[in-house]
C-alpha atoms as a PDB file:
ATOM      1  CA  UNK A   1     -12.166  51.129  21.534  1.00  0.00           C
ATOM      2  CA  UNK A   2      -9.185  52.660  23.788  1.00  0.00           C
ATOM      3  CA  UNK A   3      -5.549  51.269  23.881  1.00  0.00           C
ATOM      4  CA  UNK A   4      -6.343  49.328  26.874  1.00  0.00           C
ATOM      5  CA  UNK A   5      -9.459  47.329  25.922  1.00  0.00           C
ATOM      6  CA  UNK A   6      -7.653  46.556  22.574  1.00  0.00           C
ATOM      7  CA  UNK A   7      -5.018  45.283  24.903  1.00  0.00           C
ATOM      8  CA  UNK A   8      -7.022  43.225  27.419  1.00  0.00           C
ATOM      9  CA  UNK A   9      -8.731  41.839  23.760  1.00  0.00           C
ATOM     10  CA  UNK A  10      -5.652  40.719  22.284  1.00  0.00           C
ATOM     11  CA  UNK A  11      -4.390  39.265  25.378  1.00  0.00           C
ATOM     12  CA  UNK A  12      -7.266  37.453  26.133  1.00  0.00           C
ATOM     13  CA  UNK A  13      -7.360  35.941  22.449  1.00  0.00           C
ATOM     14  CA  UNK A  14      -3.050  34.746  22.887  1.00  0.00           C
ATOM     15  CA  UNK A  15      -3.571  33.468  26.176  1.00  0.00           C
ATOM     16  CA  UNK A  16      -6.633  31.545  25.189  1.00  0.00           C
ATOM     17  CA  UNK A  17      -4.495  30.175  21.550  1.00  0.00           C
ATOM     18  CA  UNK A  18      -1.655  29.383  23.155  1.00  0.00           C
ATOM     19  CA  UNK A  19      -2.104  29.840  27.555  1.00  0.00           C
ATOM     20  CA  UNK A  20      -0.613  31.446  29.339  1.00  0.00           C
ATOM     21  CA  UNK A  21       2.787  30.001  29.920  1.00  0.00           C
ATOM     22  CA  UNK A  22       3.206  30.765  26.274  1.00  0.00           C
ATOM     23  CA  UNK A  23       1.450  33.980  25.641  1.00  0.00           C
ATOM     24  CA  UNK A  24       4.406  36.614  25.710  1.00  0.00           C
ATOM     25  CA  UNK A  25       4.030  40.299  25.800  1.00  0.00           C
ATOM     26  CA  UNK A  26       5.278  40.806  22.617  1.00  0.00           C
ATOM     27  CA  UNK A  27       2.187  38.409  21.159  1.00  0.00           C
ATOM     28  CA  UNK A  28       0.199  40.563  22.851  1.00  0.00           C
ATOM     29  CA  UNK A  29       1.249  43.768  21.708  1.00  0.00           C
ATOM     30  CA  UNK A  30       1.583  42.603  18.701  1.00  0.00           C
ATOM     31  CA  UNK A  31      -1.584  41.283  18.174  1.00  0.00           C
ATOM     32  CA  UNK A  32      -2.941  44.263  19.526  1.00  0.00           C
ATOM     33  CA  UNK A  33      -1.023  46.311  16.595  1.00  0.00           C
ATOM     34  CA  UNK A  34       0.925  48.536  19.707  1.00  0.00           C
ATOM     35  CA  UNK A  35       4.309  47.933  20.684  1.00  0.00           C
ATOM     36  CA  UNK A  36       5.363  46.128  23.805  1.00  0.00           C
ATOM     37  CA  UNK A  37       6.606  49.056  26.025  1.00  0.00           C
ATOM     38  CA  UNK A  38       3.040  50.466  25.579  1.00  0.00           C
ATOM     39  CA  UNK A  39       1.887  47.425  27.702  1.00  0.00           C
ATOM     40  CA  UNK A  40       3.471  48.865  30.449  1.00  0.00           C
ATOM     41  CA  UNK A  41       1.994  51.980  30.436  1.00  0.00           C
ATOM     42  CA  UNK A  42      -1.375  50.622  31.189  1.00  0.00           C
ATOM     43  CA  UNK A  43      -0.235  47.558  33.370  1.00  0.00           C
ATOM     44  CA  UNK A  44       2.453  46.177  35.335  1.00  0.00           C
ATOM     45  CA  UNK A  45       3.749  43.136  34.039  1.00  0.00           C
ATOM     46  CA  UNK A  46       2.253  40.158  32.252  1.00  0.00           C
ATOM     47  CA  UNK A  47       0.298  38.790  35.427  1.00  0.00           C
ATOM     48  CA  UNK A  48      -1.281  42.013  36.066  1.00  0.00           C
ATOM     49  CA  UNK A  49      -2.547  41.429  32.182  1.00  0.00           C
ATOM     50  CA  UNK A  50      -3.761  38.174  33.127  1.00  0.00           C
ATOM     51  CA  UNK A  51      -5.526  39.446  36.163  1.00  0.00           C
ATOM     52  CA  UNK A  52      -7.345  41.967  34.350  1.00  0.00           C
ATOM     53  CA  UNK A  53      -8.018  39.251  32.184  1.00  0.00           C
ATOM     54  CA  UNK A  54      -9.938  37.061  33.982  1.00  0.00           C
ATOM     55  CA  UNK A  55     -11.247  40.428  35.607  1.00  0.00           C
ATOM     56  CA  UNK A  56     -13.115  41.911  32.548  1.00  0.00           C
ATOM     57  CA  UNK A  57     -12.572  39.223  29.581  1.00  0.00           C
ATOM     58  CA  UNK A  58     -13.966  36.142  31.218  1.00  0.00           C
ATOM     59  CA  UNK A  59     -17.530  34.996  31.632  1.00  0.00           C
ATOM     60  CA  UNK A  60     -19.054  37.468  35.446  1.00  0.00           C
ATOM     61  CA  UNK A  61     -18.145  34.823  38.224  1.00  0.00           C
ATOM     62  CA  UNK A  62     -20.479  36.078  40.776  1.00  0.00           C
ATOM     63  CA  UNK A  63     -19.087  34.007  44.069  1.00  0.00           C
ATOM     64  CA  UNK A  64     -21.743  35.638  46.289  1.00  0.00           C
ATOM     65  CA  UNK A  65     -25.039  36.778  46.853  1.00  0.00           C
ATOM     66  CA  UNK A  66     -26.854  39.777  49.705  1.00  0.00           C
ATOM     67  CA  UNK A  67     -27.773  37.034  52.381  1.00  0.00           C
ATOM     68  CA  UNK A  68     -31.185  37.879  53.202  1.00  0.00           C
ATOM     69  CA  UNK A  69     -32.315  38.408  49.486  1.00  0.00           C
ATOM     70  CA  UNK A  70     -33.570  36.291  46.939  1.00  0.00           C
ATOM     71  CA  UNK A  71     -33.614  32.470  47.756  1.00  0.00           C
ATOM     72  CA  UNK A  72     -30.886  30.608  48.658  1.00  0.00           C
ATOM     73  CA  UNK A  73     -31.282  28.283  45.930  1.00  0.00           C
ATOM     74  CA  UNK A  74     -31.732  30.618  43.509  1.00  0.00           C
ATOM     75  CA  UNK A  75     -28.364  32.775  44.557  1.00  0.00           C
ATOM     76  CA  UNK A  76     -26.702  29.487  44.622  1.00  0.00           C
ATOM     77  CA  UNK A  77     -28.062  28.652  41.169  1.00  0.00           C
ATOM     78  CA  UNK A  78     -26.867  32.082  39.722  1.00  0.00           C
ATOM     79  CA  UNK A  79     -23.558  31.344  41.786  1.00  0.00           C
ATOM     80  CA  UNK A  80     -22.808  27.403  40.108  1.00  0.00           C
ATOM     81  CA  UNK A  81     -23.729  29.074  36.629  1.00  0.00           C
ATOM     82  CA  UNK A  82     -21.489  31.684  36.437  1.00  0.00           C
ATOM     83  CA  UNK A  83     -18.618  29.674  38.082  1.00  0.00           C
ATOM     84  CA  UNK A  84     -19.606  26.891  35.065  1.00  0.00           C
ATOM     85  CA  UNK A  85     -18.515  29.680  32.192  1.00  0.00           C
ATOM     86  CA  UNK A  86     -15.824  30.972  34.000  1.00  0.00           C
ATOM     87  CA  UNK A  87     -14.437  27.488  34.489  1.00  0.00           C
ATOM     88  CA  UNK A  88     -15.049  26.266  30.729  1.00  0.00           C
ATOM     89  CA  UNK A  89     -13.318  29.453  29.490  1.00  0.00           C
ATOM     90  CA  UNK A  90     -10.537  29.633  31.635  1.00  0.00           C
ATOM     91  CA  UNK A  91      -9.290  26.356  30.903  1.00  0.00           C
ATOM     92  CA  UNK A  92      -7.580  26.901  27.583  1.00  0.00           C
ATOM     93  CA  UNK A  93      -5.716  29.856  29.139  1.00  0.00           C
ATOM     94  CA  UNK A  94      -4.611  27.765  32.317  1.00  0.00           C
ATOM     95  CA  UNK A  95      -4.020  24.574  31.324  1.00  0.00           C
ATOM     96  CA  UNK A  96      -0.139  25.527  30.134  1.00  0.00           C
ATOM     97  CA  UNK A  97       0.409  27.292  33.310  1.00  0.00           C
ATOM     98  CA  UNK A  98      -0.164  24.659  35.670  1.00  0.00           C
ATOM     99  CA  UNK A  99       1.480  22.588  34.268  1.00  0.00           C
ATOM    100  CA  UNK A 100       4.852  24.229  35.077  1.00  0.00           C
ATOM    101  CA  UNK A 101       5.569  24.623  38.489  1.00  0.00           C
ATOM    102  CA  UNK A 102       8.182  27.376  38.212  1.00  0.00           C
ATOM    103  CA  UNK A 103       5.647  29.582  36.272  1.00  0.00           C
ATOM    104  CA  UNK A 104       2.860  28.927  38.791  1.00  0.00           C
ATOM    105  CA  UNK A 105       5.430  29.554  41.284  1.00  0.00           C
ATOM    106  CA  UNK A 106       5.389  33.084  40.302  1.00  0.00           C
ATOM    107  CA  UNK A 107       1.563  33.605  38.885  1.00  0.00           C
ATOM    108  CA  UNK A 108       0.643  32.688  42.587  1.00  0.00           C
ATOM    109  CA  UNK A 109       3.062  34.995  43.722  1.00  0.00           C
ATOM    110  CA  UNK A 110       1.763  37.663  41.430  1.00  0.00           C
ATOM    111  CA  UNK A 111      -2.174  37.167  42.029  1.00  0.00           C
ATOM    112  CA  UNK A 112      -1.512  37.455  45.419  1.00  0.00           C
ATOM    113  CA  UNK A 113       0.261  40.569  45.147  1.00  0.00           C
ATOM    114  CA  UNK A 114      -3.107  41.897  43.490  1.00  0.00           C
ATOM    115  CA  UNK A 115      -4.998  40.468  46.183  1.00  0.00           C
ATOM    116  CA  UNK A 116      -6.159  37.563  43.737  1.00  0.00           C
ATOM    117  CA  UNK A 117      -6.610  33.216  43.012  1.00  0.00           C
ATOM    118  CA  UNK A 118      -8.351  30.762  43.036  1.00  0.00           C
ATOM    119  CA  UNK A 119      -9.560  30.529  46.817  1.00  0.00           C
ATOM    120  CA  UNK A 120     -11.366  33.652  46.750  1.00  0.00           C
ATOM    121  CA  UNK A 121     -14.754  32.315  45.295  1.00  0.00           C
ATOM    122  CA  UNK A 122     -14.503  29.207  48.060  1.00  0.00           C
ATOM    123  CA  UNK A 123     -14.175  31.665  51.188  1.00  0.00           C
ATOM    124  CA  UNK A 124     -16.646  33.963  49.809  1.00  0.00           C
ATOM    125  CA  UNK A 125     -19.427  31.680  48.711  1.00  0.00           C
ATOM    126  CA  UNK A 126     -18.723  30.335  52.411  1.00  0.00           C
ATOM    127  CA  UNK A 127     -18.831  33.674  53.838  1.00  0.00           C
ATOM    128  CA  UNK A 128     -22.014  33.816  52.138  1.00  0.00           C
ATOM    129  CA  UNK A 129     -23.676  30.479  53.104  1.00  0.00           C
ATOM    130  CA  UNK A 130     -22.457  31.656  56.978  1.00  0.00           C
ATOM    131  CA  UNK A 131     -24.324  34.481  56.559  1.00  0.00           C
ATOM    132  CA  UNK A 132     -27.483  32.725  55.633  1.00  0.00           C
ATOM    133  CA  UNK A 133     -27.109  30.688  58.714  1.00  0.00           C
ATOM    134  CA  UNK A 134     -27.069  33.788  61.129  1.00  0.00           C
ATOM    135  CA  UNK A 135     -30.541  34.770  59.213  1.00  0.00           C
ATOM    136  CA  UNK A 136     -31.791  30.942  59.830  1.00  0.00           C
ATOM    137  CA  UNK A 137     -32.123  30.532  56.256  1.00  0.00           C
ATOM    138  CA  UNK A 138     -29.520  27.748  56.231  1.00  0.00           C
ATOM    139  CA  UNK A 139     -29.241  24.877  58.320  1.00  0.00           C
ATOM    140  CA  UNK A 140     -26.892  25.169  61.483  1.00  0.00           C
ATOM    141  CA  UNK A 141     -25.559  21.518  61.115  1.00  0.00           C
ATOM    142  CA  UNK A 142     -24.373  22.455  57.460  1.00  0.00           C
ATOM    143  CA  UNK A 143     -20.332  23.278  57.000  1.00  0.00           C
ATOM    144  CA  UNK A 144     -20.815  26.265  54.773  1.00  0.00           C
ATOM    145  CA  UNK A 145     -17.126  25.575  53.877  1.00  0.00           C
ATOM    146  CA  UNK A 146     -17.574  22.036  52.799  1.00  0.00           C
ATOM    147  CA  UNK A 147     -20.337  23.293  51.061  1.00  0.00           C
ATOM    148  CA  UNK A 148     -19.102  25.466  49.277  1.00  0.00           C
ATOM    149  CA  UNK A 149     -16.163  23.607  48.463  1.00  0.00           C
ATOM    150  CA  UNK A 150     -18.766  20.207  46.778  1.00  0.00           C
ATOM    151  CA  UNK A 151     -20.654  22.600  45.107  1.00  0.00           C
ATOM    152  CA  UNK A 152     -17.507  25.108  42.880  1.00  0.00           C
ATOM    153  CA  UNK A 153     -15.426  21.536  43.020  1.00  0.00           C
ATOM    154  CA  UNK A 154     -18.653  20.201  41.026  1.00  0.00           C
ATOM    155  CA  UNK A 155     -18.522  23.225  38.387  1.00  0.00           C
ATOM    156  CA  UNK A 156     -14.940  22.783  38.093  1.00  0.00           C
ATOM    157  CA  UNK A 157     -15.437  19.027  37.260  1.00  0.00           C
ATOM    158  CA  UNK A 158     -18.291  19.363  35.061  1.00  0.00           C
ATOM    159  CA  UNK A 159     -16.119  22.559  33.678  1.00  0.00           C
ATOM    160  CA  UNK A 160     -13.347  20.861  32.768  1.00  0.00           C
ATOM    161  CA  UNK A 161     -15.158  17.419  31.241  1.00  0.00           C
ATOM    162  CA  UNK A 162     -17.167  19.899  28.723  1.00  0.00           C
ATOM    163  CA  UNK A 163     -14.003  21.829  27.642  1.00  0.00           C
ATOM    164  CA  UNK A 164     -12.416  18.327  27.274  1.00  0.00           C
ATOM    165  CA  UNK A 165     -15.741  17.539  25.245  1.00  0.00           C
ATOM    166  CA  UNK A 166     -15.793  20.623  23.510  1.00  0.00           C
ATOM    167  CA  UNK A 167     -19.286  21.054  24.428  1.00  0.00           C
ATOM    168  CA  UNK A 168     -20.966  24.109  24.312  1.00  0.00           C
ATOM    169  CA  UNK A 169     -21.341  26.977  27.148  1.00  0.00           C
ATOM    170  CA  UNK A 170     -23.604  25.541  29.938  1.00  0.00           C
ATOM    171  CA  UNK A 171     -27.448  26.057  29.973  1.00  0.00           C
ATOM    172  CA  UNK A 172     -28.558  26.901  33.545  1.00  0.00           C
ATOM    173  CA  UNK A 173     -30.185  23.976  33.898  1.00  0.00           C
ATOM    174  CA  UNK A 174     -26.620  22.142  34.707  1.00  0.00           C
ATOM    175  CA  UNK A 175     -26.623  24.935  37.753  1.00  0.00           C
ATOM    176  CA  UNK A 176     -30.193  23.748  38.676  1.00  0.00           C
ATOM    177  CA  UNK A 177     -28.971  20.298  39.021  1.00  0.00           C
ATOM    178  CA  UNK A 178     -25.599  20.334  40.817  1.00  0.00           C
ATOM    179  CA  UNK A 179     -27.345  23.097  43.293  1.00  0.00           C
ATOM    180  CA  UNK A 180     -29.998  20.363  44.127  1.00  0.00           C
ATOM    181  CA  UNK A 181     -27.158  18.434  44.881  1.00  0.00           C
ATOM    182  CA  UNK A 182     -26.382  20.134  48.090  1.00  0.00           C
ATOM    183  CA  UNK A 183     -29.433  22.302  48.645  1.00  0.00           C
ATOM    184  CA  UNK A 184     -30.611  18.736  51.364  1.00  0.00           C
ATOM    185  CA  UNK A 185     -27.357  19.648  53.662  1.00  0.00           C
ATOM    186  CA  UNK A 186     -28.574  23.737  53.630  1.00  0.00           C
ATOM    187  CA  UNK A 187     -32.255  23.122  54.468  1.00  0.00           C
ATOM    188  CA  UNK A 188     -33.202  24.564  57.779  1.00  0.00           C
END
């Protein structure tokens, strides 16, 4: 295993015992068994750890689909299932951050610096659902925005009550279900 995936391992483990807000880069290093100016010589800062992160440590969250291909269902399925991990396991790393403004202040800052947040699954599962709607394949009355929006707001919820649970990863079939919850306002 190189320096940097023993990194991105250790990191991933702190920010998930004690979030981010609290994860410091000497934890990390630490835990990694490096010291913390070696950090730096594979990333930036501690946000540019977190981004690569959620990058290559967190459940795929595949926001898109080729229009045209498959089934819209079944892209929107694969869509709600992977945003349904990604939600459940990023909310033990998050949770600390977000709940101080100041930090948040400057993670925002800092993912968008990298291009990055939260708003980039909404926009592109919209872009998406637009581009089904050029093909016919989606309704032209639907909002591919509001859309989009119910259906990731619904794997956020659900996300969020089975961490607070401490149920188990989701089964597709959750993905089935809150996809047949808006499929009705897609159909052409």
């Amino acid at each position: 295993m190189s320096t940097r995936e023993r990194i991105l391992d250790a990191a991933a483990a702190v920010m998930r015992e004690h979030g981010v807000a609290h994860a410091t880069t000497k934890q990390i290093a630490r835990t990694a068994g490096y010291s913390e100016a070696l950090l730096y010589k594979h990333f930036h800062d501690k946000e540019d750890i977190l981004l690569h992160v959620l990058q290559e440590r967190m459940p795929a969250f595949t926001a898109t689909a080729a229009a045209g291909e498959g089934t819209v269902e079944v892209n929107l399925v694969e869509v709600a299932h992977s945003a349904l991990r990604f939600y459940r396991e990023g909310f033990p790393m998050m949770a600390s951050m977000v709940a101080q403004p100041r930090l948040m202040a400057v993670v925002r800052g800092s993912l968008a610096k990298y291009g990055a947040g939260p708003q980039h699954p909404l926009t592109a599962l919209a872009a998406y659902l637009t581009d089904e709607q050029a093909l016919g394949r989606v309704s032209a009355a639907a909002d591919p925005a509001t859309v989009a929006a119910l259906l990731l707001g619904a794997c956020f919820q659900q996300a969020f009550l089975r961490y607070f649970s401490g149920g188990p990863d989701f089964a597709k079939a959750v993905a089935v279900d809150l996809v047949r919850g808006v499929l009705p306002a897609l159909q052409p």
